[in-house]
Protein backbone atom coordinates (compact mmCIF):
# COMPACT_ATOMS: atom_id res chain seq x y z
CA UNK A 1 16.92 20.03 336.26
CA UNK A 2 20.20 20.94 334.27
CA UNK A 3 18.50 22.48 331.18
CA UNK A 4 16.49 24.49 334.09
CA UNK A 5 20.00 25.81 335.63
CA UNK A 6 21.35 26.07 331.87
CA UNK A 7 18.80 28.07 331.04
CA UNK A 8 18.65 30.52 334.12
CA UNK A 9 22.35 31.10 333.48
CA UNK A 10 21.98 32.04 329.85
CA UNK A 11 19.13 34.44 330.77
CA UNK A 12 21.33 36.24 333.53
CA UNK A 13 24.46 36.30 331.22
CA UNK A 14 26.56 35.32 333.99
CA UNK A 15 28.89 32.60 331.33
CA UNK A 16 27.70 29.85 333.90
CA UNK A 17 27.73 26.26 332.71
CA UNK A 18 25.66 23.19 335.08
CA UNK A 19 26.46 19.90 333.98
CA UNK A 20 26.52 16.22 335.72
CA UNK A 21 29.42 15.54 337.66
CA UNK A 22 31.90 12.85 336.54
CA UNK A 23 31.70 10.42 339.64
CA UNK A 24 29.38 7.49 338.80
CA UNK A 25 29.46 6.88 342.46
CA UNK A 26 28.78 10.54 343.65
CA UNK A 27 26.70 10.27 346.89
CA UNK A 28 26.84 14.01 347.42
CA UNK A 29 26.48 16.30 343.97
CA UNK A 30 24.60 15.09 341.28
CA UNK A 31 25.20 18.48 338.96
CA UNK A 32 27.88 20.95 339.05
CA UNK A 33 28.02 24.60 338.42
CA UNK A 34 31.37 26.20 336.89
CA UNK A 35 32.17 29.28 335.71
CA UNK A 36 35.57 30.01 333.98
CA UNK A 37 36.60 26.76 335.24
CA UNK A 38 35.85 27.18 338.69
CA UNK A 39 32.88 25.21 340.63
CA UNK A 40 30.36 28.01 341.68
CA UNK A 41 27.19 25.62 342.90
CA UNK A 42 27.13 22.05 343.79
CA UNK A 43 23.70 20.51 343.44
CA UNK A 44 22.22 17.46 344.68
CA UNK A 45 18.23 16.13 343.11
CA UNK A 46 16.53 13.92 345.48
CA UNK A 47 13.35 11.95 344.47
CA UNK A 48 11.90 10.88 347.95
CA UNK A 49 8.32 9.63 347.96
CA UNK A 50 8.07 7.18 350.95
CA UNK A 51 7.98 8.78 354.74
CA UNK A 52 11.10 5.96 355.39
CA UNK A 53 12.71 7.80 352.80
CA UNK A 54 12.07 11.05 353.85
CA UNK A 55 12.75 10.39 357.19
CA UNK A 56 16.53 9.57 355.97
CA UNK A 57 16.97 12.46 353.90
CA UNK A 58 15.99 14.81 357.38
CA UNK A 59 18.63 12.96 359.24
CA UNK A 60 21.12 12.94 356.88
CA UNK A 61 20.78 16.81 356.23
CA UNK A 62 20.75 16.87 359.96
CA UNK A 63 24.12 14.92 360.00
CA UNK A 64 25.55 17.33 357.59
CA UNK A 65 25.60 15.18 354.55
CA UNK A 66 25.06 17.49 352.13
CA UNK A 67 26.70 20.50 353.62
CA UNK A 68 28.32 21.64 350.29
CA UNK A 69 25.53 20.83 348.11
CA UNK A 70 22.38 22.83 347.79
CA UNK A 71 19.66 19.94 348.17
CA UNK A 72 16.69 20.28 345.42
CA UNK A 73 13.58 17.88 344.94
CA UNK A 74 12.87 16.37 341.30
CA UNK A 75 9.61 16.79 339.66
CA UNK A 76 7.94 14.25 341.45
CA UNK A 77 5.77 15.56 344.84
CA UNK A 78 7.96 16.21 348.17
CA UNK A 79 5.70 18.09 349.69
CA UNK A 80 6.12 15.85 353.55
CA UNK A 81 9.84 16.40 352.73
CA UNK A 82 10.00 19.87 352.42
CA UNK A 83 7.55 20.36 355.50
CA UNK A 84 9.38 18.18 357.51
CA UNK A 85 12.91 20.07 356.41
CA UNK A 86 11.49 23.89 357.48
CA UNK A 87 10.62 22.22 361.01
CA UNK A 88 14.49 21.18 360.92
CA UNK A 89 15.88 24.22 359.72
């Protein structure tokens, strides 16, 4: 996921830089964007597999959780989480 925002920087030229935040105990931003020292993108990577799970993520977006984060799935296959996040929005 970083190397993917890395690289999508370089090709733009913008001089942006994504790397993992500092907190071990960040609940909210897993990566963070800067750009001439100055955070441009905060990124969260959620691996939810299990309808429990997902069920949790959709509330806690609905909560406002991750209001300042832009919420992305890993790799793995969130395809009820994304379905069931479009009948949120």
């Amino acid at each position: 996921m970083q190397d993917g925002c890395n690289l999508r920087h370089l090709r733009t030229l913008s001089g942006a830089r994504t790397e993992l935040t500092r907190s071990t105990t960040a609940s909210t931003v897993d990566l963070v964007t800067t750009k001439s020292g100055r955070v441009i993108e905060r990124i969260q990577v959620k691996d939810v597999t299990s309808q429990a799970g997902i069920d949790k993520l959709v509330k806690q977006c609905a909560d406002g959780k991750y209001r300042s984060a832009k919420l992305v799935g890993s790799r793995r296959p969130l395809t009820h989480s994304i379905g069931r996040l479009r009948k949120l929005a």
